[in-house]
PDB file of N, CA and C in Angstrom:
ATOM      1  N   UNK A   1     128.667  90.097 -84.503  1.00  0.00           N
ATOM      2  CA  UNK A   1     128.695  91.537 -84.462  1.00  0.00           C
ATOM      3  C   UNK A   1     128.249  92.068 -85.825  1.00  0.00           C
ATOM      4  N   UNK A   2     127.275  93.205 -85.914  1.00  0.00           N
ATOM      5  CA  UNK A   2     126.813  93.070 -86.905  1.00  0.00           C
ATOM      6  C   UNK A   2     128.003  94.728 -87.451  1.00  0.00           C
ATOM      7  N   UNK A   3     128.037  94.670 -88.872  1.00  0.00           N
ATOM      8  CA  UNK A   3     129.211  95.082 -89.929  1.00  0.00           C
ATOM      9  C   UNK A   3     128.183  96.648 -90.011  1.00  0.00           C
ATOM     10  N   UNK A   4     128.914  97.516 -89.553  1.00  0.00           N
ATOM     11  CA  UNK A   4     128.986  99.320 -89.860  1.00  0.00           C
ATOM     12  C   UNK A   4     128.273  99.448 -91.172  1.00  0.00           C
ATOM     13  N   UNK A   5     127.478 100.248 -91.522  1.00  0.00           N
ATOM     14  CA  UNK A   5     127.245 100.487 -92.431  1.00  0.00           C
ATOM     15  C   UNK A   5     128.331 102.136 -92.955  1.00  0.00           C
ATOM     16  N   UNK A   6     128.379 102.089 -94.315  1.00  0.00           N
ATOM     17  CA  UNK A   6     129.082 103.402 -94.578  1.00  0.00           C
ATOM     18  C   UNK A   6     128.064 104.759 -94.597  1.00  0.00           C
ATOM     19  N   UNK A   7     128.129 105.742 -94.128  1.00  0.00           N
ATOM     20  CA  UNK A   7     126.832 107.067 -93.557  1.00  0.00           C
ATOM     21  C   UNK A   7     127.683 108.346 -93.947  1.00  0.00           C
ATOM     22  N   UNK A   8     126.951 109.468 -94.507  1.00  0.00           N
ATOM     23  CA  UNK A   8     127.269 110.013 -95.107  1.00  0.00           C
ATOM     24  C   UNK A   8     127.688 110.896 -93.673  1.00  0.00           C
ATOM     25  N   UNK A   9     128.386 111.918 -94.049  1.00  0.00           N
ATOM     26  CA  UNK A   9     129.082 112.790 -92.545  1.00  0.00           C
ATOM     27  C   UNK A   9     127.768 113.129 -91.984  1.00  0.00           C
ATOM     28  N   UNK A  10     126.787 113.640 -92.834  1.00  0.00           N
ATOM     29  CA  UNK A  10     125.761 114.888 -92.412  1.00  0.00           C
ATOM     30  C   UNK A  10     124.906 113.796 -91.170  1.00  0.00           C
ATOM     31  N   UNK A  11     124.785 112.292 -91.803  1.00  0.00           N
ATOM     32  CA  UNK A  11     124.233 111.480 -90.677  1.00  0.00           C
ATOM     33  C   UNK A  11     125.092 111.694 -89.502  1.00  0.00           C
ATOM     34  N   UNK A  12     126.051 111.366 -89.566  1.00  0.00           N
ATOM     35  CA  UNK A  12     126.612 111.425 -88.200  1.00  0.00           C
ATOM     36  C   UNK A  12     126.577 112.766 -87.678  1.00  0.00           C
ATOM     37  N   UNK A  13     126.889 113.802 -88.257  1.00  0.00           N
ATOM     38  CA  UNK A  13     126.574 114.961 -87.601  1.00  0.00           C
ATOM     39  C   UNK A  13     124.947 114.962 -86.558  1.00  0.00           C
ATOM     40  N   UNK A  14     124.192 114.548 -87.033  1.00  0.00           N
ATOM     41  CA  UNK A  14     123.017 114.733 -86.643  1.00  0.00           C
ATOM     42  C   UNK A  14     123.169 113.822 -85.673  1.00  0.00           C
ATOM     43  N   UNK A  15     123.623 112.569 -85.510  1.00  0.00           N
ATOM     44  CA  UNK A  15     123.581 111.390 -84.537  1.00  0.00           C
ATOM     45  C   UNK A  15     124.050 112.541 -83.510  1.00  0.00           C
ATOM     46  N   UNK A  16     125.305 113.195 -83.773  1.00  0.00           N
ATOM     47  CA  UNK A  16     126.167 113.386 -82.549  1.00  0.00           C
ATOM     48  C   UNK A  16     125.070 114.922 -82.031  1.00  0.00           C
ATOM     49  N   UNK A  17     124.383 115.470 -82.745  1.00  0.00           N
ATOM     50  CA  UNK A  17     123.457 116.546 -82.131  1.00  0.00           C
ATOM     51  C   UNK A  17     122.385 115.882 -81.074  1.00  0.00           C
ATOM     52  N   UNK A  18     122.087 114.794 -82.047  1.00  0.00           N
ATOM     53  CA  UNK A  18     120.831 113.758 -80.894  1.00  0.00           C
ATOM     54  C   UNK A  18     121.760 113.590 -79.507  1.00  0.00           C
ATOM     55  N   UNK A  19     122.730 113.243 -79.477  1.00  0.00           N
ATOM     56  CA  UNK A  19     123.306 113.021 -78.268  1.00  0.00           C
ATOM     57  C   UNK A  19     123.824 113.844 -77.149  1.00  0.00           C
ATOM     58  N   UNK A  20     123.426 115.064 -78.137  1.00  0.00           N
ATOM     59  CA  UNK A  20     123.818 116.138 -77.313  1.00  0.00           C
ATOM     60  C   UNK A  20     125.097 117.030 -77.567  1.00  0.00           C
ATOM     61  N   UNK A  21     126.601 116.868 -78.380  1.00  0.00           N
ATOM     62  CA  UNK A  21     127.310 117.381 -78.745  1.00  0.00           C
ATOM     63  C   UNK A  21     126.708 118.705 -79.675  1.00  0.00           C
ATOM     64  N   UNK A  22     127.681 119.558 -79.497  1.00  0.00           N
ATOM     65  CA  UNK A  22     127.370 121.057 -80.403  1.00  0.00           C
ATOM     66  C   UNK A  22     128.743 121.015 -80.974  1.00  0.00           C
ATOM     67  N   UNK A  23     128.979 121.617 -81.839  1.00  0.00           N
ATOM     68  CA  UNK A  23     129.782 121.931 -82.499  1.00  0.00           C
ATOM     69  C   UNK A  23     130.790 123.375 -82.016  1.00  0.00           C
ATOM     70  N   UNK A  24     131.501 122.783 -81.924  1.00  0.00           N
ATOM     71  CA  UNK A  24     132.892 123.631 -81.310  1.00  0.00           C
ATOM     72  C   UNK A  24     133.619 124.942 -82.339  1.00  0.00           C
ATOM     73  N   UNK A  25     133.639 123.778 -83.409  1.00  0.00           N
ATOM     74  CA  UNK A  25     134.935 124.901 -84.525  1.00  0.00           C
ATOM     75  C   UNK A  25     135.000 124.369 -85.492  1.00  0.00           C
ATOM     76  N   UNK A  26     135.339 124.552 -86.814  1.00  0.00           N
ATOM     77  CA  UNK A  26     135.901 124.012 -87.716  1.00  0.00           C
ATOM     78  C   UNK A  26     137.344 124.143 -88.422  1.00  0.00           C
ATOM     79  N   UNK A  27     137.510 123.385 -88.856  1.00  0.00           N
ATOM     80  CA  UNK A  27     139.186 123.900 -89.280  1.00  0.00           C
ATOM     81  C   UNK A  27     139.026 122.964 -91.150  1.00  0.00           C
ATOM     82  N   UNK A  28     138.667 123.876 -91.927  1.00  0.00           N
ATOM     83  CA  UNK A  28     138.572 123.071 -93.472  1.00  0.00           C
ATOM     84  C   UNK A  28     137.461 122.332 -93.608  1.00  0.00           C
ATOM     85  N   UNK A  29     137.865 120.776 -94.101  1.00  0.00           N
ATOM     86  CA  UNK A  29     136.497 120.362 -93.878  1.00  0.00           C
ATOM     87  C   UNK A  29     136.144 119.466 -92.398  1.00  0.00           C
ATOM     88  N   UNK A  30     137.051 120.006 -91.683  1.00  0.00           N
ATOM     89  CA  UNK A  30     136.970 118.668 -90.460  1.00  0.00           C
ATOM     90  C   UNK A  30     136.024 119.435 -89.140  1.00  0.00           C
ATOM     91  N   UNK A  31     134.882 118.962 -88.767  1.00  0.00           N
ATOM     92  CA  UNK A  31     133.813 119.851 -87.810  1.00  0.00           C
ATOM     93  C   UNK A  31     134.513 119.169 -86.707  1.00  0.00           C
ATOM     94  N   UNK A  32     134.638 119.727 -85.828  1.00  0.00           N
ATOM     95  CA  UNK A  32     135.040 119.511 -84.289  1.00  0.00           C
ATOM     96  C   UNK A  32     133.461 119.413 -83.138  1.00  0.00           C
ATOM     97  N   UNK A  33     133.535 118.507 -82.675  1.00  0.00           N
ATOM     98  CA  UNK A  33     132.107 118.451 -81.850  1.00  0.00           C
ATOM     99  C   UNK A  33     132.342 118.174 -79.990  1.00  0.00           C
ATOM    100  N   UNK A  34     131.934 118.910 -79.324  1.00  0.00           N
ATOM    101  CA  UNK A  34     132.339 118.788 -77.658  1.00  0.00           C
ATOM    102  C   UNK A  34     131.286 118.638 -77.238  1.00  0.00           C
ATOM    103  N   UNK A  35     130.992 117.581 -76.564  1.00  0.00           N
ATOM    104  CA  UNK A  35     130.275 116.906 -75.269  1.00  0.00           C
ATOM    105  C   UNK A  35     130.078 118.213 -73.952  1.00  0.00           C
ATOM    106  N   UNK A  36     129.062 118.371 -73.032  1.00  0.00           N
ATOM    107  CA  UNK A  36     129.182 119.186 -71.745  1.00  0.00           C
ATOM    108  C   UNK A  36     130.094 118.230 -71.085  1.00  0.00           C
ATOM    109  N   UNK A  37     130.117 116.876 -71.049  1.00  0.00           N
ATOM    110  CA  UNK A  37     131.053 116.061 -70.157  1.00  0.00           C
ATOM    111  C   UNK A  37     132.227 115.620 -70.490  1.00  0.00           C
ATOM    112  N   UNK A  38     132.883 116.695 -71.290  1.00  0.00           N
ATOM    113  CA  UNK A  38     133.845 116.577 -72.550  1.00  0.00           C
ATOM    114  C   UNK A  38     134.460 115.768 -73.416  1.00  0.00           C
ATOM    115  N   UNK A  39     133.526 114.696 -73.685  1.00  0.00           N
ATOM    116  CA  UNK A  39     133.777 114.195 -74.714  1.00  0.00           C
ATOM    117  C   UNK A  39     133.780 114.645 -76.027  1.00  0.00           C
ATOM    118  N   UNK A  40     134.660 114.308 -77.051  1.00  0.00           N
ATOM    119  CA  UNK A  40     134.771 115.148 -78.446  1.00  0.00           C
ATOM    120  C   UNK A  40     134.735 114.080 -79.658  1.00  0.00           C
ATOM    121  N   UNK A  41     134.642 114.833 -80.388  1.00  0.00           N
ATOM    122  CA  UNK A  41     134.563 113.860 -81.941  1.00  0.00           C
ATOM    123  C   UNK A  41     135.114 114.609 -82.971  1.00  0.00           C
ATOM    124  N   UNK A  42     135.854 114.331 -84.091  1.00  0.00           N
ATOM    125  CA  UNK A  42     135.608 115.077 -85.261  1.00  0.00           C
ATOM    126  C   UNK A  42     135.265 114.183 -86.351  1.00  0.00           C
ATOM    127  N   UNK A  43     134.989 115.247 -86.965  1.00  0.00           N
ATOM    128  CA  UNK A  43     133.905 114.493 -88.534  1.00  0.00           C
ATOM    129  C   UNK A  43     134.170 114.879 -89.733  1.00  0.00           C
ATOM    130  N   UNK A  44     134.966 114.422 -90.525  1.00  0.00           N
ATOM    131  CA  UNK A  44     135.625 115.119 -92.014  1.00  0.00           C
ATOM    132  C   UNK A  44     134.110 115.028 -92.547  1.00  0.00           C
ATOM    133  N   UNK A  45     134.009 116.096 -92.809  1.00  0.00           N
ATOM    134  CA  UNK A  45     133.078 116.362 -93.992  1.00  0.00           C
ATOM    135  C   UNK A  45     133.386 117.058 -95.163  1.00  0.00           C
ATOM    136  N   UNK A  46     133.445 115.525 -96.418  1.00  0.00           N
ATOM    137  CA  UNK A  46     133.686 115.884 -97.835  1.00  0.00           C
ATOM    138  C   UNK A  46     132.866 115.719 -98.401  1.00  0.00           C
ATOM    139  N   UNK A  47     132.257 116.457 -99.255  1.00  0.00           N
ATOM    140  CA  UNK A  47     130.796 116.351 -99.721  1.00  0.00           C
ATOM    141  C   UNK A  47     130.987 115.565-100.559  1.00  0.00           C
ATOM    142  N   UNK A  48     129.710 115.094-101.266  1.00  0.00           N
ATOM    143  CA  UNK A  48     129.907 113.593-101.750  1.00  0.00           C
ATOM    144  C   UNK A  48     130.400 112.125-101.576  1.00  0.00           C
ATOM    145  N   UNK A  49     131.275 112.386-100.275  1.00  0.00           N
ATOM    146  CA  UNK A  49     131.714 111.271 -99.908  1.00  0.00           C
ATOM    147  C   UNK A  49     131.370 110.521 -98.170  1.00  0.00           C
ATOM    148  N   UNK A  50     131.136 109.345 -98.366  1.00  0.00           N
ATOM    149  CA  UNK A  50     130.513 108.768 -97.108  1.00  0.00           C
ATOM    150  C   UNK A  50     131.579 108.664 -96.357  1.00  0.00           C
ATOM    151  N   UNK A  51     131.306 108.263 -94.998  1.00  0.00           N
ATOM    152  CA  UNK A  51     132.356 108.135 -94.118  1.00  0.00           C
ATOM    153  C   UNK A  51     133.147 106.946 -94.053  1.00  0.00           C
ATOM    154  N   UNK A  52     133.959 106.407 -94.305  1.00  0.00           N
ATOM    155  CA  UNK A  52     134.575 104.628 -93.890  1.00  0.00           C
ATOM    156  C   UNK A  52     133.848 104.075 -92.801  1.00  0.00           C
ATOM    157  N   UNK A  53     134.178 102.922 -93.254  1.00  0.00           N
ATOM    158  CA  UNK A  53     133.544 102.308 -91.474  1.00  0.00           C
ATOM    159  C   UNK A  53     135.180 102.468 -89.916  1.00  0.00           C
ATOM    160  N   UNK A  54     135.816 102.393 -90.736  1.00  0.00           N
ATOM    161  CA  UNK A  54     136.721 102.664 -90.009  1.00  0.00           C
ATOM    162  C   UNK A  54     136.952 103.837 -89.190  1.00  0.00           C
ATOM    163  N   UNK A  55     136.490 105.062 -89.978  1.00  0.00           N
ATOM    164  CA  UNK A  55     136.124 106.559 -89.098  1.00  0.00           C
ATOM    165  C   UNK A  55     135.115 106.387 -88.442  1.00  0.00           C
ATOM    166  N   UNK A  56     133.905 106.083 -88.830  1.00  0.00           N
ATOM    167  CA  UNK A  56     132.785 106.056 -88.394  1.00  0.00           C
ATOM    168  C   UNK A  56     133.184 105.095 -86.524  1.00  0.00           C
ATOM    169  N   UNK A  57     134.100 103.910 -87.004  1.00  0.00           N
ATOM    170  CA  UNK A  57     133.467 103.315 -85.822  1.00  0.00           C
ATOM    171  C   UNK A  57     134.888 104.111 -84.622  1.00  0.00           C
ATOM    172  N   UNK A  58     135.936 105.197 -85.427  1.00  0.00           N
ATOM    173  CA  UNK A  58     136.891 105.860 -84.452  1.00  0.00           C
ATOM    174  C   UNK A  58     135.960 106.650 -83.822  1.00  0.00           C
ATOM    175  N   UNK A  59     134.631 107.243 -84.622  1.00  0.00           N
ATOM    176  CA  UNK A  59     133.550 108.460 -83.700  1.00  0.00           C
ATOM    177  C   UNK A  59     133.012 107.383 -82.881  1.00  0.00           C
ATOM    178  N   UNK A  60     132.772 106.830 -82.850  1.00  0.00           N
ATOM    179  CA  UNK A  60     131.618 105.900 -82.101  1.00  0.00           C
ATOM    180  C   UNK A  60     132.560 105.699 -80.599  1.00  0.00           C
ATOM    181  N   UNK A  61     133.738 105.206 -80.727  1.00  0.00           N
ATOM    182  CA  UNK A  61     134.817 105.252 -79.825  1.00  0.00           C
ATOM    183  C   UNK A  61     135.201 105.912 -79.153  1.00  0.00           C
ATOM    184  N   UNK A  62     135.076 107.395 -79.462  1.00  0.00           N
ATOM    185  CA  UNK A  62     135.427 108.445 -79.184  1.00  0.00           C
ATOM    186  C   UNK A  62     134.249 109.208 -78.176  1.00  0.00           C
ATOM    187  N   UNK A  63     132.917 108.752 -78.848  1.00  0.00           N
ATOM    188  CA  UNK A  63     131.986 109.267 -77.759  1.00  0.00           C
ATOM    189  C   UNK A  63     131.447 108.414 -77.387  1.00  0.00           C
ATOM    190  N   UNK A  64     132.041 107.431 -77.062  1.00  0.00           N
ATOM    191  CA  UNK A  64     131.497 106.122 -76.120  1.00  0.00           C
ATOM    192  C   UNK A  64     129.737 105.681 -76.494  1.00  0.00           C
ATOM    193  N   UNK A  65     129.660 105.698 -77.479  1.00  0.00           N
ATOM    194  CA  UNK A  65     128.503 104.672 -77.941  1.00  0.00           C
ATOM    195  C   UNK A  65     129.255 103.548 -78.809  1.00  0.00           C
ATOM    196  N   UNK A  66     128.094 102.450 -78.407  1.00  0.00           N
ATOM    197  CA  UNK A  66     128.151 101.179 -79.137  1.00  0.00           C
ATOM    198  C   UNK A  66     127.819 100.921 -80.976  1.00  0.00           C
ATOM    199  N   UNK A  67     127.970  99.901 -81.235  1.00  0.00           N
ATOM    200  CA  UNK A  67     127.358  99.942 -82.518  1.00  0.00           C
ATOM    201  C   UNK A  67     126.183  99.916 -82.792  1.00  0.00           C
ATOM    202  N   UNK A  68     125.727  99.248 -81.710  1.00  0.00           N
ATOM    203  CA  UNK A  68     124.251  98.519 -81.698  1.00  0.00           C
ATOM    204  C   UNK A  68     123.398  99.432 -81.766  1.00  0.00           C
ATOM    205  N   UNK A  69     123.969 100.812 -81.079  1.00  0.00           N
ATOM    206  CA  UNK A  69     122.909 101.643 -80.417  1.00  0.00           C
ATOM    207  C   UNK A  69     123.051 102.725 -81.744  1.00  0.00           C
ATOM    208  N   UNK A  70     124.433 102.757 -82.299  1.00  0.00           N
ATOM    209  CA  UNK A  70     123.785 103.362 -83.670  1.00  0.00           C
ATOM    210  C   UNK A  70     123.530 103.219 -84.911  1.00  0.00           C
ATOM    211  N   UNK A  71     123.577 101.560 -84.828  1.00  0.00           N
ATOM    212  CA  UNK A  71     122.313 100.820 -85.785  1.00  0.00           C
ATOM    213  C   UNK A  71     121.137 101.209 -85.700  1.00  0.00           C
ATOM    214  N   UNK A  72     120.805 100.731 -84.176  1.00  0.00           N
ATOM    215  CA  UNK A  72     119.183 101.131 -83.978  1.00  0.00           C
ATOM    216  C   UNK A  72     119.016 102.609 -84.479  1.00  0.00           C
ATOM    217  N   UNK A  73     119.368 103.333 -83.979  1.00  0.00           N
ATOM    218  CA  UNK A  73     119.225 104.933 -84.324  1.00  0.00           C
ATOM    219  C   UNK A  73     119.739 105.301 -85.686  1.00  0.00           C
ATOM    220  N   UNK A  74     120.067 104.795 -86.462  1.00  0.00           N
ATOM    221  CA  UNK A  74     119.593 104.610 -88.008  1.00  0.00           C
ATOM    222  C   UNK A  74     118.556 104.287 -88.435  1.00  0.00           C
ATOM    223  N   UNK A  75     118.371 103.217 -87.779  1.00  0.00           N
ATOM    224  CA  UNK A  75     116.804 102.322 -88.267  1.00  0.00           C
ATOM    225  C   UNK A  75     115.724 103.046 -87.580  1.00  0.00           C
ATOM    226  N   UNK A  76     115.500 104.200 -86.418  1.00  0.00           N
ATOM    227  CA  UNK A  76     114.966 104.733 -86.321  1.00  0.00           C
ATOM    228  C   UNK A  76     114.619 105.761 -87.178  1.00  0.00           C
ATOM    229  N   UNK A  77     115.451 106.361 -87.605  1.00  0.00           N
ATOM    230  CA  UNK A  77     115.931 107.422 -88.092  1.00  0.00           C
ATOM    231  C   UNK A  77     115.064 107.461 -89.547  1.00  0.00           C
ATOM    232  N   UNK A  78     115.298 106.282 -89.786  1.00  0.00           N
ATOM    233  CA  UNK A  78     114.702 106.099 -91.188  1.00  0.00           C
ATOM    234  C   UNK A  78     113.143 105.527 -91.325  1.00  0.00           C
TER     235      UNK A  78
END
């Protein structure tokens, strides 16, 4: 299994726009994001600081993508 890389929030924000989530609300620095098929995510965004892999892979969980698929879509990305 290949190891998460650490991604700054603003990446994942954008992953979760590619997928279709909009942004709901915010409350501080934490963005709230809703699915049409209601799936949700939130995303602390502290500037300057990347996400853990540990958050990163609770979003990934949360809106039912794999790792694999947002490896690739990094490596696209870039």
């Amino acid at each position: 299994m290949t190891r998460l890389p650490t991604v700054a929030s603003r990446t994942m924000i954008a992953f979760l726009k590619y997928l279709g989530f909009e942004k709901s609300r915010q409350h501080g620095s934490h963005i709230f994001f809703r699915h049409y098929d209601g799936r949700t995510a939130t995303v602390p965004d502290h500037k300057g600081e990347n996400l853990g892999r540990g958050i990163t892979n609770k979003i990934l969980h949360d809106v039912d993508v794999s790792r694999k698929d947002f490896i690739d879509w990094l490596g696209k990305k870039k």
